[in-house]
C-alpha atoms as a PDB file:
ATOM      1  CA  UNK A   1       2.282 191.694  27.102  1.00  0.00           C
ATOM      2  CA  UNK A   2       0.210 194.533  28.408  1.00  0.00           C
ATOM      3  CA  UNK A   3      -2.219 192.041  29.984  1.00  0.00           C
ATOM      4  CA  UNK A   4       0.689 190.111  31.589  1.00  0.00           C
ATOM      5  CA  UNK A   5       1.610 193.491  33.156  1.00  0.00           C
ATOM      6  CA  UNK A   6      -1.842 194.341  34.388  1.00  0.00           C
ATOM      7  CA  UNK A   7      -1.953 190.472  35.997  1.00  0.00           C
ATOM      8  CA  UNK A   8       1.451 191.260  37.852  1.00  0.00           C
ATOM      9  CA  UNK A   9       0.350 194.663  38.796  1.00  0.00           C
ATOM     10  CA  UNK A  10      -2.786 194.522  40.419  1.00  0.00           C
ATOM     11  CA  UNK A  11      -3.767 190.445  41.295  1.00  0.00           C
ATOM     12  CA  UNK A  12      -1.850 190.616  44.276  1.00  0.00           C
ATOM     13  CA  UNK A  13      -3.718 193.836  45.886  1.00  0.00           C
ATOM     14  CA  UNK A  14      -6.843 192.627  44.398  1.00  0.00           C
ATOM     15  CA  UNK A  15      -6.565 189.060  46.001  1.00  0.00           C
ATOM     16  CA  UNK A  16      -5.868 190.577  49.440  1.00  0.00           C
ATOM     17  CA  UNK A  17      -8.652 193.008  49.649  1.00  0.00           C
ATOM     18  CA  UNK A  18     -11.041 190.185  48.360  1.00  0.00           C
ATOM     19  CA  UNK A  19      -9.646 187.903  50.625  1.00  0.00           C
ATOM     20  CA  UNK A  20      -9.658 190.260  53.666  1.00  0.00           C
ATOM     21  CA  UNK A  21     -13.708 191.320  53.111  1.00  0.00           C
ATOM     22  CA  UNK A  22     -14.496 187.719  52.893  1.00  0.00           C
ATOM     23  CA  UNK A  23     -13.102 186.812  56.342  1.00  0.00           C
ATOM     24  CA  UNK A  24     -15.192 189.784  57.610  1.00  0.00           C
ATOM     25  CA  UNK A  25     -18.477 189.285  56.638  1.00  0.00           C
ATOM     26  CA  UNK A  26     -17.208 185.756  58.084  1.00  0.00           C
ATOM     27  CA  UNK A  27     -16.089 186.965  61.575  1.00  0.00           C
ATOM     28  CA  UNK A  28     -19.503 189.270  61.456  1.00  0.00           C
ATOM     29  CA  UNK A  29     -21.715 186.465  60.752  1.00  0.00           C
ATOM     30  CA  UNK A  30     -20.495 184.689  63.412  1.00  0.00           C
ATOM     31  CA  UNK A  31     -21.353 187.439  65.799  1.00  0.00           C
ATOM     32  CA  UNK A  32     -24.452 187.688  64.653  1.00  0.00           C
ATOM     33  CA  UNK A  33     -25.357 183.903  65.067  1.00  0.00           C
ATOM     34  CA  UNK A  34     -23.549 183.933  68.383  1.00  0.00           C
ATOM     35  CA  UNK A  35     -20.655 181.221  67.186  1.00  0.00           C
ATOM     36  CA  UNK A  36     -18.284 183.950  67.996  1.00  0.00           C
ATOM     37  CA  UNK A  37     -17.903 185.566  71.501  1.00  0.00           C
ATOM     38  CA  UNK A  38     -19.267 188.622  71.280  1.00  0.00           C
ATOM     39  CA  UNK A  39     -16.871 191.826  71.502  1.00  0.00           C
ATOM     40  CA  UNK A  40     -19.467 193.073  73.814  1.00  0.00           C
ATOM     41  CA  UNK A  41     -21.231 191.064  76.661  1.00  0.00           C
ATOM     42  CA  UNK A  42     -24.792 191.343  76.044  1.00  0.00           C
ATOM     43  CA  UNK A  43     -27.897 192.889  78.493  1.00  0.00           C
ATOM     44  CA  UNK A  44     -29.215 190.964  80.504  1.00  0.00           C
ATOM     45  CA  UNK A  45     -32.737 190.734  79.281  1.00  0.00           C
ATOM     46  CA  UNK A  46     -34.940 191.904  82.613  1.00  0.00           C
ATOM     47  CA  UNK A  47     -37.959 189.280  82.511  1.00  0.00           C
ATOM     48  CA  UNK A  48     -41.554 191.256  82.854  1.00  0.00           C
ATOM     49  CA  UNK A  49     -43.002 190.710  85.705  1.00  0.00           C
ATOM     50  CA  UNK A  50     -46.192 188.535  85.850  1.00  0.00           C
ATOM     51  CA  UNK A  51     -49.049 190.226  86.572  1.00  0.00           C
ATOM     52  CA  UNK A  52     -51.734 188.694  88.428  1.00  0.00           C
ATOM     53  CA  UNK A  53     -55.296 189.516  86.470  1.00  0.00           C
ATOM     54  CA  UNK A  54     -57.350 192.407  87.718  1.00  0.00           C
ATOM     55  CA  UNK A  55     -59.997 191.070  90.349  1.00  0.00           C
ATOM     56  CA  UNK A  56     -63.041 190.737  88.217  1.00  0.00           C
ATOM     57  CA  UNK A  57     -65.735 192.952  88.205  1.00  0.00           C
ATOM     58  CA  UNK A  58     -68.934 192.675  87.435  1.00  0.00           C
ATOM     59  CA  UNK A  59     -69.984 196.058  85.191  1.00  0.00           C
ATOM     60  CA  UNK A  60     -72.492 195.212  82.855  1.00  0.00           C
ATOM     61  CA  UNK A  61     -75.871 193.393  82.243  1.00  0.00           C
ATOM     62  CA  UNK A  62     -74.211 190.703  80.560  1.00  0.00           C
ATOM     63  CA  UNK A  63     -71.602 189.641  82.629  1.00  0.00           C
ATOM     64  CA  UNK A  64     -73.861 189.272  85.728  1.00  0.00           C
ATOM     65  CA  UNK A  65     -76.275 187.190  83.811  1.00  0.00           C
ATOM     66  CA  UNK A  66     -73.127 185.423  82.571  1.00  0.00           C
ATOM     67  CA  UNK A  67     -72.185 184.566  86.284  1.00  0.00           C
ATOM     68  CA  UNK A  68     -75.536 183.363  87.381  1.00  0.00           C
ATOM     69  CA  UNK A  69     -74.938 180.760  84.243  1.00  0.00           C
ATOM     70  CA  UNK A  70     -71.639 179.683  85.285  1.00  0.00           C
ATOM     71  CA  UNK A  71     -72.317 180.026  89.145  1.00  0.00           C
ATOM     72  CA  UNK A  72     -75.510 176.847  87.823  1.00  0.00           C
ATOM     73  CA  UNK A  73     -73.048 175.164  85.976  1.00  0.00           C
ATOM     74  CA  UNK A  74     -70.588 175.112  88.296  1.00  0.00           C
ATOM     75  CA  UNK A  75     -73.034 173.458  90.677  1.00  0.00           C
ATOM     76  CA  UNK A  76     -74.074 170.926  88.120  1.00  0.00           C
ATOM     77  CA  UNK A  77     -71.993 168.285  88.509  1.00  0.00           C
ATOM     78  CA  UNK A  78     -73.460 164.959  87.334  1.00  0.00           C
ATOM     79  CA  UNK A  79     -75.144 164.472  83.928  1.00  0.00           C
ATOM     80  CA  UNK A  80     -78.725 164.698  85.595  1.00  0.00           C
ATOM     81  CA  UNK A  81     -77.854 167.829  87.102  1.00  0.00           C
ATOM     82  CA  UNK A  82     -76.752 169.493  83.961  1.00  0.00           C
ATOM     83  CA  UNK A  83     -79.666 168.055  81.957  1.00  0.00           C
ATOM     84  CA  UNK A  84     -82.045 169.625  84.095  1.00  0.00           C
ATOM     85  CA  UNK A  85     -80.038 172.724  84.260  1.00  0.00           C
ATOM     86  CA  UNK A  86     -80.267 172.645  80.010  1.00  0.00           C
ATOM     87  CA  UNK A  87     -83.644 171.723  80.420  1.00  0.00           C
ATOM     88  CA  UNK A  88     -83.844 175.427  82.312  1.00  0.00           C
ATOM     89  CA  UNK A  89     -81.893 177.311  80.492  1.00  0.00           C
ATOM     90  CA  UNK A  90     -84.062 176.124  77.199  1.00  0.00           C
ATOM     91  CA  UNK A  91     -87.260 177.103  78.724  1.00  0.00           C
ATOM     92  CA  UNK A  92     -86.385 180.289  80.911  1.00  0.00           C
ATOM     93  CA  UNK A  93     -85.078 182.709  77.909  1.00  0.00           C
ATOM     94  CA  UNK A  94     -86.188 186.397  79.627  1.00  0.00           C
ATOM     95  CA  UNK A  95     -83.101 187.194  81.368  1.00  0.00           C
ATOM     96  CA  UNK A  96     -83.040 190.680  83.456  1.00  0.00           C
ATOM     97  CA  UNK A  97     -80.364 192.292  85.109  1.00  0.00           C
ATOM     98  CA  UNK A  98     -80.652 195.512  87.112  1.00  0.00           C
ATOM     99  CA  UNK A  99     -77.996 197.428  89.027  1.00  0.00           C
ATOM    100  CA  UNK A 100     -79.102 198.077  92.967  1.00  0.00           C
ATOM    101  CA  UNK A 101     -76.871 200.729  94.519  1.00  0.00           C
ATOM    102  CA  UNK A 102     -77.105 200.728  98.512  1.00  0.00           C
ATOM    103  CA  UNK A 103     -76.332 203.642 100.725  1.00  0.00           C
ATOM    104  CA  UNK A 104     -72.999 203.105 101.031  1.00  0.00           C
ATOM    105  CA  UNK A 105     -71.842 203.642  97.939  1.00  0.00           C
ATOM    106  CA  UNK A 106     -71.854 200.097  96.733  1.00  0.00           C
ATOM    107  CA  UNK A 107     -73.836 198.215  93.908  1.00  0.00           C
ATOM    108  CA  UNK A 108     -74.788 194.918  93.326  1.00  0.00           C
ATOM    109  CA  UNK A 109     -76.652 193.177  90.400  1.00  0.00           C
ATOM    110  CA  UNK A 110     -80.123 192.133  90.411  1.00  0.00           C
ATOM    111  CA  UNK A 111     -80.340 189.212  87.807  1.00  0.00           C
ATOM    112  CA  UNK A 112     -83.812 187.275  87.272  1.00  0.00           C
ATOM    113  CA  UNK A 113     -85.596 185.351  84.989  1.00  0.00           C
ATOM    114  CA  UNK A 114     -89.604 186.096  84.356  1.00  0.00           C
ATOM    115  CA  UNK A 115     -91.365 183.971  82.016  1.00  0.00           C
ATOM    116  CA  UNK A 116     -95.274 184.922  83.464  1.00  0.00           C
ATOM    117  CA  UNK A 117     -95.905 186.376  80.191  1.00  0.00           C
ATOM    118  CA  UNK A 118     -96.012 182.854  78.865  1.00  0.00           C
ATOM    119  CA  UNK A 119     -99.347 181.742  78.711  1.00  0.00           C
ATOM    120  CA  UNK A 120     -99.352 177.771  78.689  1.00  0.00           C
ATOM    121  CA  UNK A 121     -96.130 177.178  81.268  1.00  0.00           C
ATOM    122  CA  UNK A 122     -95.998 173.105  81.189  1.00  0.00           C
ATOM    123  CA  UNK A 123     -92.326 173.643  83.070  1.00  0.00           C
ATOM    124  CA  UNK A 124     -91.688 173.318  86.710  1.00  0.00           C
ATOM    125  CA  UNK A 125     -93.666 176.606  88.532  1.00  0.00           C
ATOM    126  CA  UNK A 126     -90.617 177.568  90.360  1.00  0.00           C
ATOM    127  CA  UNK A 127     -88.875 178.366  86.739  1.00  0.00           C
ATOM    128  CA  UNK A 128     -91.490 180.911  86.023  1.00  0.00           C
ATOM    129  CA  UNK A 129     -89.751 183.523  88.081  1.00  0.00           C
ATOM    130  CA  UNK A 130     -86.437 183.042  89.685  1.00  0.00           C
ATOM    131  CA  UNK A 131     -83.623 185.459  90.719  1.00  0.00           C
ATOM    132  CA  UNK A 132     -79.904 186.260  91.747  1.00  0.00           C
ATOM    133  CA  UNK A 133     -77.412 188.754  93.903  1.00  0.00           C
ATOM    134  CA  UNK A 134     -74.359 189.166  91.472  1.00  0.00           C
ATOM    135  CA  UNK A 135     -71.655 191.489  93.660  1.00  0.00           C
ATOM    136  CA  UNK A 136     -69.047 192.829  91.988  1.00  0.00           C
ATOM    137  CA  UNK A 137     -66.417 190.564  92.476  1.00  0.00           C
ATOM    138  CA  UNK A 138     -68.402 187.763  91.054  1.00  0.00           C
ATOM    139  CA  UNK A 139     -70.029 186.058  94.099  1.00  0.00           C
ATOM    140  CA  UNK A 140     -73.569 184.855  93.245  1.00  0.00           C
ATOM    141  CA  UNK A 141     -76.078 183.874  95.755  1.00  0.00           C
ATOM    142  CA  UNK A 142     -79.786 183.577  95.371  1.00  0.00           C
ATOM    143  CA  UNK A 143     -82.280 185.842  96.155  1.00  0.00           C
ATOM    144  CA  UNK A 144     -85.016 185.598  98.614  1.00  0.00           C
ATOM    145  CA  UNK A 145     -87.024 187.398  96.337  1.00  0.00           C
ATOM    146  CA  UNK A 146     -89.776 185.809  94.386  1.00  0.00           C
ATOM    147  CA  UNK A 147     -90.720 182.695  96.535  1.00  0.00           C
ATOM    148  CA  UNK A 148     -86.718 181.882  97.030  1.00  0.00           C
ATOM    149  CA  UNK A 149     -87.244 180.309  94.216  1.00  0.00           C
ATOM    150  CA  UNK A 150     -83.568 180.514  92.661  1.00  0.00           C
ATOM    151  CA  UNK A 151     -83.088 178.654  95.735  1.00  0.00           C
ATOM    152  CA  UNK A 152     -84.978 175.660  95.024  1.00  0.00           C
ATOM    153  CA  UNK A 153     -83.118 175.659  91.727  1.00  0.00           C
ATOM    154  CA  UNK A 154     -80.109 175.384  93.377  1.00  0.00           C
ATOM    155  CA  UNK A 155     -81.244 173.007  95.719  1.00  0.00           C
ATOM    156  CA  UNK A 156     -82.638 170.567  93.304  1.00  0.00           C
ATOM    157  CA  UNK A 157     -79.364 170.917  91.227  1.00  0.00           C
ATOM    158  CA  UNK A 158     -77.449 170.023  94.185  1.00  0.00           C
ATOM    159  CA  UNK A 159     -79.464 166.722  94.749  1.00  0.00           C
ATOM    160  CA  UNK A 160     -79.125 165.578  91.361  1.00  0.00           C
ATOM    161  CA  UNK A 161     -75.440 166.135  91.741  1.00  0.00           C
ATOM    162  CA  UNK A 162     -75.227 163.704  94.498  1.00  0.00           C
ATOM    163  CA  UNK A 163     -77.324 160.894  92.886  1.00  0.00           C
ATOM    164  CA  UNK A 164     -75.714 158.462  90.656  1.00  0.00           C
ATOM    165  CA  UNK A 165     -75.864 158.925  86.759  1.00  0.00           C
ATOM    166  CA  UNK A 166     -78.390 156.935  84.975  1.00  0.00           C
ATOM    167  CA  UNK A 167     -75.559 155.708  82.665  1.00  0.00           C
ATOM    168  CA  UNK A 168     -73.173 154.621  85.742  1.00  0.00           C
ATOM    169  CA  UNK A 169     -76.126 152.840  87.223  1.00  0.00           C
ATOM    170  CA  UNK A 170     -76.909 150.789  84.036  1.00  0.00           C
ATOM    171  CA  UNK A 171     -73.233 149.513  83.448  1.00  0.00           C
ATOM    172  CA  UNK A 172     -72.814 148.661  87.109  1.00  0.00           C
ATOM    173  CA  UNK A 173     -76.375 146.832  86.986  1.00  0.00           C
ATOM    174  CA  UNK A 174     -75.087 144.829  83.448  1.00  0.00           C
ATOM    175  CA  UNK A 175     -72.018 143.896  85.150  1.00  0.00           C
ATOM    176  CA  UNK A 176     -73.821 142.070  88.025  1.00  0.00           C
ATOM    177  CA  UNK A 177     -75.590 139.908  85.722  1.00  0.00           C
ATOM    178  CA  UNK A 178     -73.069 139.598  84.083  1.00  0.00           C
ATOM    179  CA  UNK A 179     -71.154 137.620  87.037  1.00  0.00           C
ATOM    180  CA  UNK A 180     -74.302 136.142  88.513  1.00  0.00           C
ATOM    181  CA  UNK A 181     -74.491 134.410  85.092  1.00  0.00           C
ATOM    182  CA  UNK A 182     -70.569 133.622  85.281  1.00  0.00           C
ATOM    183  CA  UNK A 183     -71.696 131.767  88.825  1.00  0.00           C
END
């Protein structure tokens, strides 16, 4: 009897509330996984703008010797030509660069390789001693320093670039006999 009382007395409040909270954790879960308009309209998210990258600059000892290496590479452009160009970078190790400041105001790099000090050279002469002009902004061009001799590095790179690859040569020589057989 007293529990029949209690039942009467307090299920029906006790339902409701229950029944209220659960429809609004409902309605706020919905917000928040945007199934439910929003009571607010939401900011419009400004996009960042892209940056372009600084302009690079050439500050250190490292990066200039860094762009003579990718300034040969990028002129390496057959299998030949990169090769020799690992062939050169094996034998010349002594890299050397030195900051030049003109009256201006402005610097360049000095970057060079010296291998006299080496005393049985069995490489191509013009390795011994080879340098660079690193500016700044990146631009490498060789030096007429030392018997121009980065220039004749580039020079020979740049022919090898422009003759065939051994490999392309071979496969287009098998496939001729190949179809003179065929005749």
């Amino acid at each position: 009897m007293i529990f029949s009382n209690f039942v009467k007395k307090y299920l029906s409040p006790t339902l409701v509330i229950s029944l209220l909270t659960v429809l609004a954790l409902a309605v706020i879960g919905c917000e928040d996984f945007s199934q439910f308009p929003a009571s607010e309209p939401p900011e419009a998210e400004e996009k960042p703008e892209v940056q372009a990258p600084p302009p690079i600059t050439i500050t250190t000892e490292d990066r200039a010797i860094l762009a003579v290496y990718q300034h040969l590479l990028s002129q390496a452009e057959s299998y030949t030509a990169k090769a020799y160009l690992a062939d050169f970078y094996a034998a010349c190790d002594r890299w050397k660069a030195e900051s030049e400041l003109f009256r201006d105001g402005t610097s360049m790099w000095y970057v060079a390789v010296n291998m006299t000090g080496v005393w049985e050279w069995e490489e191509r002469a013009y390795w011994q001693q080879a340098g660079w002009f690193v500016f700044q902004d990146g631009t490498v061009i060789p030096s007429n320093r030392l018997k121009a001799n980065a220039l004749r590095i580039e020079a020979e790179l740049q022919q090898l670039s422009l003759e065939p690859d051994v490999t392309q040569e071979e496969t287009t020589e098998g496939d001729v006999e190949d179809t003179e057989e065929l005749k």
